[in-house]
N, C-alpha and C. Protein backbone atom coordinates (compact mmCIF):
# COMPACT_ATOMS: atom_id res chain seq x y z
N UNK A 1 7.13 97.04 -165.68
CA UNK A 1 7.98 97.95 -164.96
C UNK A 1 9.37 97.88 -165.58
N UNK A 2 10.49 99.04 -165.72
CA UNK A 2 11.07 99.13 -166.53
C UNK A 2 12.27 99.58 -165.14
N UNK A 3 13.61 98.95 -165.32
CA UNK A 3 14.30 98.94 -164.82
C UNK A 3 15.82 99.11 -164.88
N UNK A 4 16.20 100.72 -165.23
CA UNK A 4 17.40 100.88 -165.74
C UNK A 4 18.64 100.40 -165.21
N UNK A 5 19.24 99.58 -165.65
CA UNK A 5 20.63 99.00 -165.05
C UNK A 5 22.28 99.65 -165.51
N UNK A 6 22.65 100.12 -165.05
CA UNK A 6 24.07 99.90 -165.53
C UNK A 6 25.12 98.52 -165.70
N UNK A 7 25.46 98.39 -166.46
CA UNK A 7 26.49 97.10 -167.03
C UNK A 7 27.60 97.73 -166.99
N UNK A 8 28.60 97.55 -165.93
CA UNK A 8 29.75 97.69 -166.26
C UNK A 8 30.66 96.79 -167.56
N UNK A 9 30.11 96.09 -168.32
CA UNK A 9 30.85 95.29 -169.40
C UNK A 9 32.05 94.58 -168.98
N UNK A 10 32.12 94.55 -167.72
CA UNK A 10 33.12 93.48 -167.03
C UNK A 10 33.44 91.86 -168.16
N UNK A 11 34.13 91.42 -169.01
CA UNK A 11 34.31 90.22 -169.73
C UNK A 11 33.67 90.07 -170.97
N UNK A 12 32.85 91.00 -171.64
CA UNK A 12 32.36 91.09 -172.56
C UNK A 12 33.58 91.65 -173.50
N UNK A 13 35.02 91.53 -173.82
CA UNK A 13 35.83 91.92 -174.50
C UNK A 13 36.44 91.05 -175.22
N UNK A 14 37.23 91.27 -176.12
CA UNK A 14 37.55 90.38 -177.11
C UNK A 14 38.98 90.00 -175.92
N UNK A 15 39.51 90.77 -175.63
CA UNK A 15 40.86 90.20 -174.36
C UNK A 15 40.57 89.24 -173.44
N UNK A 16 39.39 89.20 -173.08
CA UNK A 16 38.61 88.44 -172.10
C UNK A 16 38.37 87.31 -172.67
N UNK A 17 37.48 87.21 -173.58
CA UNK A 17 37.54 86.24 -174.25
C UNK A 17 38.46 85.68 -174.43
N UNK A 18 39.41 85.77 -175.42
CA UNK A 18 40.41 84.86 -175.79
C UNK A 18 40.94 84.68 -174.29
N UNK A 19 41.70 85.15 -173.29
CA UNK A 19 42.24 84.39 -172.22
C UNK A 19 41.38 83.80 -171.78
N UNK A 20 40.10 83.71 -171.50
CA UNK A 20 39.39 82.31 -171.17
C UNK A 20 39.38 81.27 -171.77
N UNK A 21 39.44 81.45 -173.26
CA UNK A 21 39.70 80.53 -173.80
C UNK A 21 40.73 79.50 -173.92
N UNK A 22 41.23 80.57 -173.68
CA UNK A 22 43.28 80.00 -173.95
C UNK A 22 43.08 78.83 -172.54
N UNK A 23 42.64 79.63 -171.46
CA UNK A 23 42.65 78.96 -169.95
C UNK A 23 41.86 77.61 -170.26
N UNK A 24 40.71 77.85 -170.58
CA UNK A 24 39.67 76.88 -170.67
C UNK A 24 40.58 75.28 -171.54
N UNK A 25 40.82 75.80 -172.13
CA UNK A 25 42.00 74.47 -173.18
C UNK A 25 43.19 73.89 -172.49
N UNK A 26 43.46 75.07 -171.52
CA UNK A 26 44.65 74.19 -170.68
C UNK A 26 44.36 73.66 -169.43
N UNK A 27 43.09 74.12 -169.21
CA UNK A 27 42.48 73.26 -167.94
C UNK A 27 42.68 71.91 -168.53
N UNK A 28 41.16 71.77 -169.26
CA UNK A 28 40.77 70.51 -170.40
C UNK A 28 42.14 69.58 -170.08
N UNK A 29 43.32 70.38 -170.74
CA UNK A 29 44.52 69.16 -171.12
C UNK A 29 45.26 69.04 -170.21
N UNK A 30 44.91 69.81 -169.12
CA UNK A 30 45.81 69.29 -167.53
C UNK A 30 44.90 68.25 -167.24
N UNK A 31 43.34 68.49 -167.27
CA UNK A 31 43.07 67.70 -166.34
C UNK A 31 42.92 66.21 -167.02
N UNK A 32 42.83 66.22 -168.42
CA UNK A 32 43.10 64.85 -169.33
C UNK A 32 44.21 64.48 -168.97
N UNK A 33 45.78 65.32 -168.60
CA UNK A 33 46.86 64.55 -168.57
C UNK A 33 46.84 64.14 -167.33
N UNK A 34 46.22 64.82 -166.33
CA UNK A 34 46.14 64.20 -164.72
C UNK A 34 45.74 62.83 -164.76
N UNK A 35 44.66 62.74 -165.24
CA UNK A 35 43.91 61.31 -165.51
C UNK A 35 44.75 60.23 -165.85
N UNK A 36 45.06 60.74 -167.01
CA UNK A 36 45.93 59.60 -167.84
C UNK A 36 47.55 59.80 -167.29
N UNK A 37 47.87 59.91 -166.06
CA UNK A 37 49.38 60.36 -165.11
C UNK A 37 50.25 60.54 -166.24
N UNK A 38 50.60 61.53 -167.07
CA UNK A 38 51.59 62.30 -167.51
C UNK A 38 51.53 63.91 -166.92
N UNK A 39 52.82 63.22 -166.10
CA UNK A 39 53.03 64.86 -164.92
C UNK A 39 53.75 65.69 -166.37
N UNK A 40 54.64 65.66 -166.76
CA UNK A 40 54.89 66.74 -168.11
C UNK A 40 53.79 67.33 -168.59
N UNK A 41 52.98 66.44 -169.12
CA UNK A 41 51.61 67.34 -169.90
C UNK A 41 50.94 68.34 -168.90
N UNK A 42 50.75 67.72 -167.66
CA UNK A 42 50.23 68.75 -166.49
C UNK A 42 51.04 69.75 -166.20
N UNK A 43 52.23 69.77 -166.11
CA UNK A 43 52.97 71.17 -166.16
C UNK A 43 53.14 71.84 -167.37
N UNK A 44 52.63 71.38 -168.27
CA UNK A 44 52.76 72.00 -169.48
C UNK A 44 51.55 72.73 -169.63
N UNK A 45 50.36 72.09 -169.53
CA UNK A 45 49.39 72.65 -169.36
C UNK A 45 49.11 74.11 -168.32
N UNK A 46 49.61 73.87 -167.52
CA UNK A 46 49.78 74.71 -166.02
C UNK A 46 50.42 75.90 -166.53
N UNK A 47 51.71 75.81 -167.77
CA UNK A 47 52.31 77.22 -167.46
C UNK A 47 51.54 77.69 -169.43
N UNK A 48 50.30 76.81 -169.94
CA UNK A 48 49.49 77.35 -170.75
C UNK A 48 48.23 78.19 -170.59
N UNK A 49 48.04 77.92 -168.77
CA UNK A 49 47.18 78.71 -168.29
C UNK A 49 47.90 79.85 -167.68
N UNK A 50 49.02 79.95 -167.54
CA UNK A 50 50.05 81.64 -167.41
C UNK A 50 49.57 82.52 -168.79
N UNK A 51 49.80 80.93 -169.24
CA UNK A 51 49.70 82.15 -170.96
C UNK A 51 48.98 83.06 -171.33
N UNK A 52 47.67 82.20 -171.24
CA UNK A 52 46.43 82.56 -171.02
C UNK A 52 46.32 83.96 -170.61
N UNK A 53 46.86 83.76 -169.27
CA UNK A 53 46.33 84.81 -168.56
C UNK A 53 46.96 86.16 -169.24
N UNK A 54 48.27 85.76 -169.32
CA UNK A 54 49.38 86.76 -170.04
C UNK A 54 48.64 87.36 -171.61
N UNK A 55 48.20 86.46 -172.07
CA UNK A 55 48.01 87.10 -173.56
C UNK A 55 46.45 88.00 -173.39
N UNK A 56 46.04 87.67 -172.23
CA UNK A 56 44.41 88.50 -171.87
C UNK A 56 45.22 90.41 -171.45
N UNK A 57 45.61 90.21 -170.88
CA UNK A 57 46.75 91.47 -169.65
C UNK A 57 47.00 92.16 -171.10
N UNK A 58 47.56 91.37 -171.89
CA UNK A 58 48.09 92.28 -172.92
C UNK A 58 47.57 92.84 -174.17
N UNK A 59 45.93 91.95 -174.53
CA UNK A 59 45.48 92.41 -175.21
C UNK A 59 44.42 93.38 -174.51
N UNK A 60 44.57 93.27 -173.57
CA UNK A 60 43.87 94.69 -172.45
C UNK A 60 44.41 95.73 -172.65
N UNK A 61 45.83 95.90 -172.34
CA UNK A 61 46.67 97.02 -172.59
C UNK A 61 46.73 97.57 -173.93
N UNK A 62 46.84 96.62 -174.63
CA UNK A 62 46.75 96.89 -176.31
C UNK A 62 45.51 97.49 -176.76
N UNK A 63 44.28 97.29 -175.75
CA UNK A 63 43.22 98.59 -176.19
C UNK A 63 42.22 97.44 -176.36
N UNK A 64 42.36 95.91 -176.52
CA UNK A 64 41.04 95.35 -176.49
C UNK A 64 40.16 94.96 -175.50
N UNK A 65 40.52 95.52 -174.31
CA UNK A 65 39.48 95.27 -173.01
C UNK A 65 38.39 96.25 -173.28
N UNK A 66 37.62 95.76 -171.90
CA UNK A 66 36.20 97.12 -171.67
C UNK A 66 36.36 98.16 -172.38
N UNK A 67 37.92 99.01 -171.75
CA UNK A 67 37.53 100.28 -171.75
C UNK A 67 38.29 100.69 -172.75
N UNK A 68 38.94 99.63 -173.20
CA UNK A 68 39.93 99.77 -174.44
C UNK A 68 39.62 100.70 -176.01
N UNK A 69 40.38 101.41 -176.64
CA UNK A 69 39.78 101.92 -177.48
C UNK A 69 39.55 101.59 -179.15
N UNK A 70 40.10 100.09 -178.82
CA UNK A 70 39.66 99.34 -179.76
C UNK A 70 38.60 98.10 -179.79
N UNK A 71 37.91 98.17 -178.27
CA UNK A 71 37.16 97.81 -178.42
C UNK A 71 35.66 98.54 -178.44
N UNK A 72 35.16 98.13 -178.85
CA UNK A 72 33.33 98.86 -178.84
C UNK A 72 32.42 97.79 -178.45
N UNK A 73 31.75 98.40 -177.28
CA UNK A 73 30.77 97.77 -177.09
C UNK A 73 29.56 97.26 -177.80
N UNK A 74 28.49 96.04 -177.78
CA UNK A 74 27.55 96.05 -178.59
C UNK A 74 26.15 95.97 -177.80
N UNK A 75 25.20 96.98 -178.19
CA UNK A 75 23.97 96.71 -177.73
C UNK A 75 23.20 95.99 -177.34
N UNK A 76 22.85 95.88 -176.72
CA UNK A 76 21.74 94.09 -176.24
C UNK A 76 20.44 94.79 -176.80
C-alpha cells in the first residue's frame, strides 16, 4: 500500500544545519565547563549558543532555509 505524504522540509537546510551545529558545540563546552566549574567558559558557551541561533536566522534570510532560493531540495 502506497502512501502519499507531504514533507514540509522543516530542518533539512543547510541554515538549519549549521545552527545546530554551532548549538550542539556550545552545549558540549558549557556542559564540559559546568563539570569542570569554570563559570566563564559556561557563559561563554551560553552566548555561543545565541550565535548559533543568530547565524541559522540569517542564513535563512540569506535564502538558505526551506524555502530559500538558494536552497534546493533533494529527493529521497
Amino acid at each position: 500500500m502506497s502512501t502519499e505524504s507531504v514533507d514540509p522540509g522543516h530542518g533539512h537546510s543547510p541554515a538549519a544545519w549549521t545552527a545546530v551545529i554551532i548549538m550542539l558545540i556550545a552545549f558540549t563546552i558549557g556542559t564540559v565547563a559546568f563539570f569542570l566549574d569554570l563559570p566563564l567558559v559556561v557563559w561563554g558557551a551560553a552566548g555561543l549558543l545565541v550565535v548559533g541561533l543568530i547565524v541559522g536566522w540569517i542564513m535563512a534570510r540569506a535564502g538558505y532555509g526551506v524555502n530559500g532560493d538558494k536552497y534546493t531540495p533533494k529527493e529521497h
